[in-house]
Protein backbone atom coordinates (compact mmCIF):
# COMPACT_ATOMS: atom_id res chain seq x y z
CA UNK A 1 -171.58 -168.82 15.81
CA UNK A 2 -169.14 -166.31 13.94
CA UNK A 3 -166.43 -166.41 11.68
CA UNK A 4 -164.50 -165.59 14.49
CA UNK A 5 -165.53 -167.42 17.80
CA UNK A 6 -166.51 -165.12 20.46
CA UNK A 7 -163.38 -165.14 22.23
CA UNK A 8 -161.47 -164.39 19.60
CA UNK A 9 -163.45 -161.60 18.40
CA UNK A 10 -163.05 -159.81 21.66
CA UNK A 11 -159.00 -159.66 20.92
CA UNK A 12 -158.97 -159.82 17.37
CA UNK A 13 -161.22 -156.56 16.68
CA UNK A 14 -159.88 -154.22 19.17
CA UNK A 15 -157.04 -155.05 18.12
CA UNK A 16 -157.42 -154.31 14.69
CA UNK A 17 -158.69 -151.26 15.76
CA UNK A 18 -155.68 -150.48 17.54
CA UNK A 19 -153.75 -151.01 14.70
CA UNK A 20 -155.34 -148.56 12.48
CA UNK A 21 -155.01 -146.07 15.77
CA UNK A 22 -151.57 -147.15 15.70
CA UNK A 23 -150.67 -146.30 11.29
CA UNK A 24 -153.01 -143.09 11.43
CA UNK A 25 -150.72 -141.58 14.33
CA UNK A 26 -147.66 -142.88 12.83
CA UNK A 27 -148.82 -141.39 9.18
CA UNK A 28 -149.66 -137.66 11.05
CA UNK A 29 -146.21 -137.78 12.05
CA UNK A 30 -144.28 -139.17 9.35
CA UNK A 31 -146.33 -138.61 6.05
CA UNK A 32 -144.80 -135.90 4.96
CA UNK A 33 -141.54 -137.44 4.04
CA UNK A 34 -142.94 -140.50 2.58
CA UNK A 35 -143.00 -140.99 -1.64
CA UNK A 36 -146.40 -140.52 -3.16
CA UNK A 37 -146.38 -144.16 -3.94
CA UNK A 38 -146.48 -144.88 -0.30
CA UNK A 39 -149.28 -142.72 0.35
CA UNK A 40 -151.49 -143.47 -2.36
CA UNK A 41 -151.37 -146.79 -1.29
CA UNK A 42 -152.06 -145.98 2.45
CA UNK A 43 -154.90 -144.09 0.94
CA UNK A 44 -156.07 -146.49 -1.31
CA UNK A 45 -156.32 -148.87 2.01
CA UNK A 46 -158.46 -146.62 3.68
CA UNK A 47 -160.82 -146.02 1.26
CA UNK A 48 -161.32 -149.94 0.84
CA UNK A 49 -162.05 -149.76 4.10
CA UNK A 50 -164.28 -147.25 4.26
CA UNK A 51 -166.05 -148.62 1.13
CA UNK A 52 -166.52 -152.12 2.68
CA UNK A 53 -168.25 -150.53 5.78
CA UNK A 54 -170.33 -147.93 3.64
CA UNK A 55 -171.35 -150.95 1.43
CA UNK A 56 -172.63 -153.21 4.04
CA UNK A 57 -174.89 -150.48 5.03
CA UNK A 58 -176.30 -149.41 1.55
CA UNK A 59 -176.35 -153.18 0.96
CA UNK A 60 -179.72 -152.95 3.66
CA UNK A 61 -181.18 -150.20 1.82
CA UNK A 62 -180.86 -151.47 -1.15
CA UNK A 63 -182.38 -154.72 -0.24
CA UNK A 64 -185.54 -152.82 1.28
CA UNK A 65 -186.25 -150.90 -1.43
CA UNK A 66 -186.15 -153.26 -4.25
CA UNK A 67 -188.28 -155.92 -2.24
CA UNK A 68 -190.41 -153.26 -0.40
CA UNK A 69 -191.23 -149.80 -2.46
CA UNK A 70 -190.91 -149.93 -6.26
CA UNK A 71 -192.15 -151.58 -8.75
CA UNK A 72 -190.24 -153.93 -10.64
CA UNK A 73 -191.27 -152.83 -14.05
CA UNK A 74 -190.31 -149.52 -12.93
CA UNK A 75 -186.94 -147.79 -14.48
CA UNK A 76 -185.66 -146.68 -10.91
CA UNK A 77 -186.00 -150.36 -9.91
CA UNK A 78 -183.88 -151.55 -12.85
CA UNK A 79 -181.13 -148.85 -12.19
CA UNK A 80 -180.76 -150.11 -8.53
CA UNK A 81 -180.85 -154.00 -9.42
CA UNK A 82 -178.22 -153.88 -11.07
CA UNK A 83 -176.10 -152.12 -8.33
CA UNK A 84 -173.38 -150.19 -10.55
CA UNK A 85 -175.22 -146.68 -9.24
CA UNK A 86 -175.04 -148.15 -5.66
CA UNK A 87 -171.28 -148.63 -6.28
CA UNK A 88 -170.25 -145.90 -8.06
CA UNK A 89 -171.85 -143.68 -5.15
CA UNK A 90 -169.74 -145.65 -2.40
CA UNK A 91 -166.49 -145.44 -4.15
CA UNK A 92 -166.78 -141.66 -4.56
CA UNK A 93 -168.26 -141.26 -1.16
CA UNK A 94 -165.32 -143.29 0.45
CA UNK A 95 -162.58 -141.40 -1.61
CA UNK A 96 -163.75 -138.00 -0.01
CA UNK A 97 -164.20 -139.68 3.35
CA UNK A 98 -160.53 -141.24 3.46
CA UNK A 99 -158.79 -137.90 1.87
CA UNK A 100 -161.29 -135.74 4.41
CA UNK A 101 -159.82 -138.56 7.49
CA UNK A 102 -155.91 -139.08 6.18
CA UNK A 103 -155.92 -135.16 5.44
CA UNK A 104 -157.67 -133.94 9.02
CA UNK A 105 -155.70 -136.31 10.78
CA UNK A 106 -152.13 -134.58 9.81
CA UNK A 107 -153.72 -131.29 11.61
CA UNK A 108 -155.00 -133.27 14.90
CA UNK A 109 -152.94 -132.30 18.41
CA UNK A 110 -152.49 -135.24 21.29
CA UNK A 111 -156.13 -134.75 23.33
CA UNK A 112 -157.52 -135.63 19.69
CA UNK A 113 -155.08 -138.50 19.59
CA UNK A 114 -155.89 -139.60 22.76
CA UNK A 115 -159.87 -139.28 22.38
CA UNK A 116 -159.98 -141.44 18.82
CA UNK A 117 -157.88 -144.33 21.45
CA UNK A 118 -160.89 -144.20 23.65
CA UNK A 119 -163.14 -143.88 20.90
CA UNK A 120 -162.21 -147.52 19.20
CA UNK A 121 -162.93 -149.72 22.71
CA UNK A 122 -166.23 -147.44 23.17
CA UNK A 123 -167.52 -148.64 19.30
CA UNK A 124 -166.35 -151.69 20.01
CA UNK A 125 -168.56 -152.05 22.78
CA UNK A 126 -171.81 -150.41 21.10
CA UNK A 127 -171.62 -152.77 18.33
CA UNK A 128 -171.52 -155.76 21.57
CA UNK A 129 -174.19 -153.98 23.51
CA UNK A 130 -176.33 -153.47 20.14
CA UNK A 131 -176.04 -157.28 19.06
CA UNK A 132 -177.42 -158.02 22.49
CA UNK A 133 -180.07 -155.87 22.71
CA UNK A 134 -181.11 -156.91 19.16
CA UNK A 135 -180.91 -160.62 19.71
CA UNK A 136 -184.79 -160.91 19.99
CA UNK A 137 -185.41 -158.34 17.37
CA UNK A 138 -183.83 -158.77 14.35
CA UNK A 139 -183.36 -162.24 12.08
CA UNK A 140 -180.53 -163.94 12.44
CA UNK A 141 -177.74 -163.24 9.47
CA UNK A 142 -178.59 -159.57 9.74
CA UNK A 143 -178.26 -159.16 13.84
CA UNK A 144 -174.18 -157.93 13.44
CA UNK A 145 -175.07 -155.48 10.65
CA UNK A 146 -178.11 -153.75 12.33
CA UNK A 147 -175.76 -153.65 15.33
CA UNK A 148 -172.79 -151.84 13.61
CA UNK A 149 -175.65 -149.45 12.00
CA UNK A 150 -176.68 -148.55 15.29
CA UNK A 151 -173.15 -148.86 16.38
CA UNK A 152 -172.52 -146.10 13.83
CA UNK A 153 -174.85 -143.41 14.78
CA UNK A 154 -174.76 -143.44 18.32
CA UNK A 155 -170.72 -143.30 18.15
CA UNK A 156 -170.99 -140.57 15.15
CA UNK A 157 -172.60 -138.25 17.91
CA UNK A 158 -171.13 -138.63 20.86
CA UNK A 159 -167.76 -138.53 18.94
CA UNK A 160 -168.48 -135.02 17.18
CA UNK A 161 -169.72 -133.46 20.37
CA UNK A 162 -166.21 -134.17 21.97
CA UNK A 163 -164.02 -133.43 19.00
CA UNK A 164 -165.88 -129.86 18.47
CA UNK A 165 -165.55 -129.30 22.23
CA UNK A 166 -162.07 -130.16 22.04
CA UNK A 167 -161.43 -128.19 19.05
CA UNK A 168 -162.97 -125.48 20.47
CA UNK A 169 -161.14 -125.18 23.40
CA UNK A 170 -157.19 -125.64 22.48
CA UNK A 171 -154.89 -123.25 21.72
CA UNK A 172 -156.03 -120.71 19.21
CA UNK A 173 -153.86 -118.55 17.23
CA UNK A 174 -154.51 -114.64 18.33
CA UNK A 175 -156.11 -113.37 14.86
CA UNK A 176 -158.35 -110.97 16.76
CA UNK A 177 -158.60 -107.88 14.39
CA UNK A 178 -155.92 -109.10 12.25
CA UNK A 179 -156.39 -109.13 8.24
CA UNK A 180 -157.66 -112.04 6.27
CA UNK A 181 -154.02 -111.89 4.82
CA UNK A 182 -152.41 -112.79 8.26
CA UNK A 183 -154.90 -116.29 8.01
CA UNK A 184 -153.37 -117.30 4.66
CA UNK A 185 -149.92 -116.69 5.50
CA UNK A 186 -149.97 -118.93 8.66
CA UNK A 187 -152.46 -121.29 6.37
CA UNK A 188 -149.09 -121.89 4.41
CA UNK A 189 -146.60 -122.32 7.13
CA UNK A 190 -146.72 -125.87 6.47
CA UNK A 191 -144.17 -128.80 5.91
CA UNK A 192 -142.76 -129.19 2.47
CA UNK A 193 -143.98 -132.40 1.01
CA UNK A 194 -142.31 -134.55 -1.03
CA UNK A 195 -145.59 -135.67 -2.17
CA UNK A 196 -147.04 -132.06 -3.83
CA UNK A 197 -150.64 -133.90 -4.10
CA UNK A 198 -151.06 -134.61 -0.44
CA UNK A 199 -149.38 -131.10 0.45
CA UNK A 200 -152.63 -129.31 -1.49
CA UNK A 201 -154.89 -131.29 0.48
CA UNK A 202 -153.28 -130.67 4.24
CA UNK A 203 -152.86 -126.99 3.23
CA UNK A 204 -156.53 -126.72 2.35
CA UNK A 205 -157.79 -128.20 5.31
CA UNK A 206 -155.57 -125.79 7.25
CA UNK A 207 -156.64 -122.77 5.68
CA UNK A 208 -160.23 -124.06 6.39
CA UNK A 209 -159.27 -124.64 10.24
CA UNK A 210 -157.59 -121.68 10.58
CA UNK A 211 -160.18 -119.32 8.40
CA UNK A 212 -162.71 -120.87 11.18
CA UNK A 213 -160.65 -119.82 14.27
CA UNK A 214 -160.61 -115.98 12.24
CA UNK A 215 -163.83 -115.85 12.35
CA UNK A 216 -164.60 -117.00 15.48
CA UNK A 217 -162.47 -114.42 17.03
CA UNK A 218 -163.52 -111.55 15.06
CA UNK A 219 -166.84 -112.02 14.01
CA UNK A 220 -168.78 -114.84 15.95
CA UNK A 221 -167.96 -114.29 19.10
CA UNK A 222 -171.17 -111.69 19.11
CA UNK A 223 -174.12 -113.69 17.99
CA UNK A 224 -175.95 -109.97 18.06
CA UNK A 225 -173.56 -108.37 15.52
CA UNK A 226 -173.19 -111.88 13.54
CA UNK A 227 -176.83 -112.16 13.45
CA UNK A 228 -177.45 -115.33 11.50
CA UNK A 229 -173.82 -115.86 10.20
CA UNK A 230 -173.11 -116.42 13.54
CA UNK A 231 -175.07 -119.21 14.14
CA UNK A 232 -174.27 -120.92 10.85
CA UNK A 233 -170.57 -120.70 11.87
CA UNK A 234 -170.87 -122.38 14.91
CA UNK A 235 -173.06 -124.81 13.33
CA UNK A 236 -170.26 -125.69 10.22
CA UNK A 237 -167.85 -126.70 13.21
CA UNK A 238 -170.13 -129.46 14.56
CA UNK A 239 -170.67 -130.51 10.58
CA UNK A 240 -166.97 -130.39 10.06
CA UNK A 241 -166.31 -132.40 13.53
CA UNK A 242 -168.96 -135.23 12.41
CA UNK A 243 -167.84 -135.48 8.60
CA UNK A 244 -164.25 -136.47 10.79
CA UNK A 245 -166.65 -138.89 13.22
CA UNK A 246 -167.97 -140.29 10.12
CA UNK A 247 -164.56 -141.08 8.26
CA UNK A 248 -163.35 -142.05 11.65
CA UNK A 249 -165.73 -144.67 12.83
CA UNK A 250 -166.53 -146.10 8.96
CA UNK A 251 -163.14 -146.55 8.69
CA UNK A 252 -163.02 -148.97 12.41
CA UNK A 253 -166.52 -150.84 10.87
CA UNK A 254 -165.06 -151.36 7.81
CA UNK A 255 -162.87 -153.99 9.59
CA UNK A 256 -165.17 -155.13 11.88
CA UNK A 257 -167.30 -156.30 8.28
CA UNK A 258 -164.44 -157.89 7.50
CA UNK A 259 -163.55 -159.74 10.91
CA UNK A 260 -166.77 -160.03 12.40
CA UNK A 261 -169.52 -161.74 10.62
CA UNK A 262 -172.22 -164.29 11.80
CA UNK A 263 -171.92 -167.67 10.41
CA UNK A 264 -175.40 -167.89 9.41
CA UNK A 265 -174.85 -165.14 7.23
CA UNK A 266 -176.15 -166.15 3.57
CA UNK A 267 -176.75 -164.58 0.44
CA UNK A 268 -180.14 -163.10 1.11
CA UNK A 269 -178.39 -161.01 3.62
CA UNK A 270 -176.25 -159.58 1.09
């Protein structure tokens, strides 16, 4: 029935989710001191990761367009045959995804932690309760990957409205009516890296969180005076907290491509 027979799959996957849990909470706490050799490669195994999820999915659309909407003299239907554009777009999209995951991650306190442990049993079971819903709906060979699309999205939002809720209500520092000078000195109170690459990228993303908390204290907290700045403000924190959902839960599918496929699966589904 799978590559993996259903009992299997039910300890294999979670587990494997676990496991990335597991080296993303051991790499907030330790990558820092680790050679840039070491994280490069860390990074370079998240990315695949990423990619093989993000892949899978454009895989679908690809399929659909070529044998549904253009025309096959056409130029644009040349350009995606040959797939090089489809790939080149997934590669760069999964680089920014695993630096935006590996980078957020160093900044993310324990109620994060513990909400991305709860978060890989919930996708696991939206990707079963999807396949079993879809049984009757969609062919065999594609069933598992219309399940971990659907998978995605419903996990994507329900995982951005609790990490914006959660960001949004720990401990803040006080930077009410303090200069923007005050933001970029605590942006830099970071650890010294012995990786200087990876120390750019977690300073940026703190200046970025802690820039938001500024201006949520001083200048969004009245929507009146803030007018429509305001708004977008409060908006960018639920884009920022799904771009993290995103990275986050492509990352998880990525093995579950990789672990859980239906044996039926042939090359038209491909």
């Amino acid at each position: 029935m799978n590559v993996l027979s259903w009992r299997a799959t039910a300890l294999v996957v979670p587990a494997a989710y676990l496991l990335l849990w597991m080296l993303l909470v051991a790499w907030s706490q330790m990558a820092w001191r680790l050679p840039c050799v070491v994280l490069l490669a860390l990074a370079l195994c998240v990315t695949v990761l990423i990619a093989l999820g993000l892949q899978e999915a454009r895989l679908m659309r690809r399929r659909a367009w070529l044998g549904q909407y253009l025309q096959q003299q056409g130029r644009l239907y040349r350009l995606l045959r040959g797939g090089w554009l489809m790939r080149l777009v997934t590669i760069l999209t999964a680089v920014g995804l695993a630096v935006l995951l590996l980078g957020q991650s160093l900044l993310w306190s324990a109620w994060i932690w513990l909400l991305l442990f709860a978060d890989i049993w919930l996708l696991y079971l939206l990707q079963r309760w999807f396949q079993g819903r879809l049984t009757s709906e969609v062919k065999p060979g594609y069933r598992l990957r219309v399940s971990r699309l659907f998978a995605l999205w419903a996990n994507v939002a329900l995982l951005t409205v609790a990490l914006a809720t959660i960001q949004l209500l720990e401990p803040q520092f006080d930077y009410r009516g303090a200069p923007l000078e005050v933001v970029v000195h605590q942006a830099a109170q970071s650890a010294e890296w012995a990786c200087t690459l990876f120390g750019v990228v977690e300073r940026l993303l703190l200046l970025n969180r802690e820039l938001t908390y500024w201006l949520m204290q001083n200048v969004f907290d009245d929507v009146r005076g803030g007018g429509a700045l305001a708004l977008l403000a409060w908006a960018l924190v639920f884009v920022l907290s799904s771009a993290y959902s995103w990275a986050y839960t492509r990352v998880l599918l990525g093995i579950s491509s990789l672990l859980w496929v239906e044996h039926n699966d042939d090359e038209t589904a491909r």
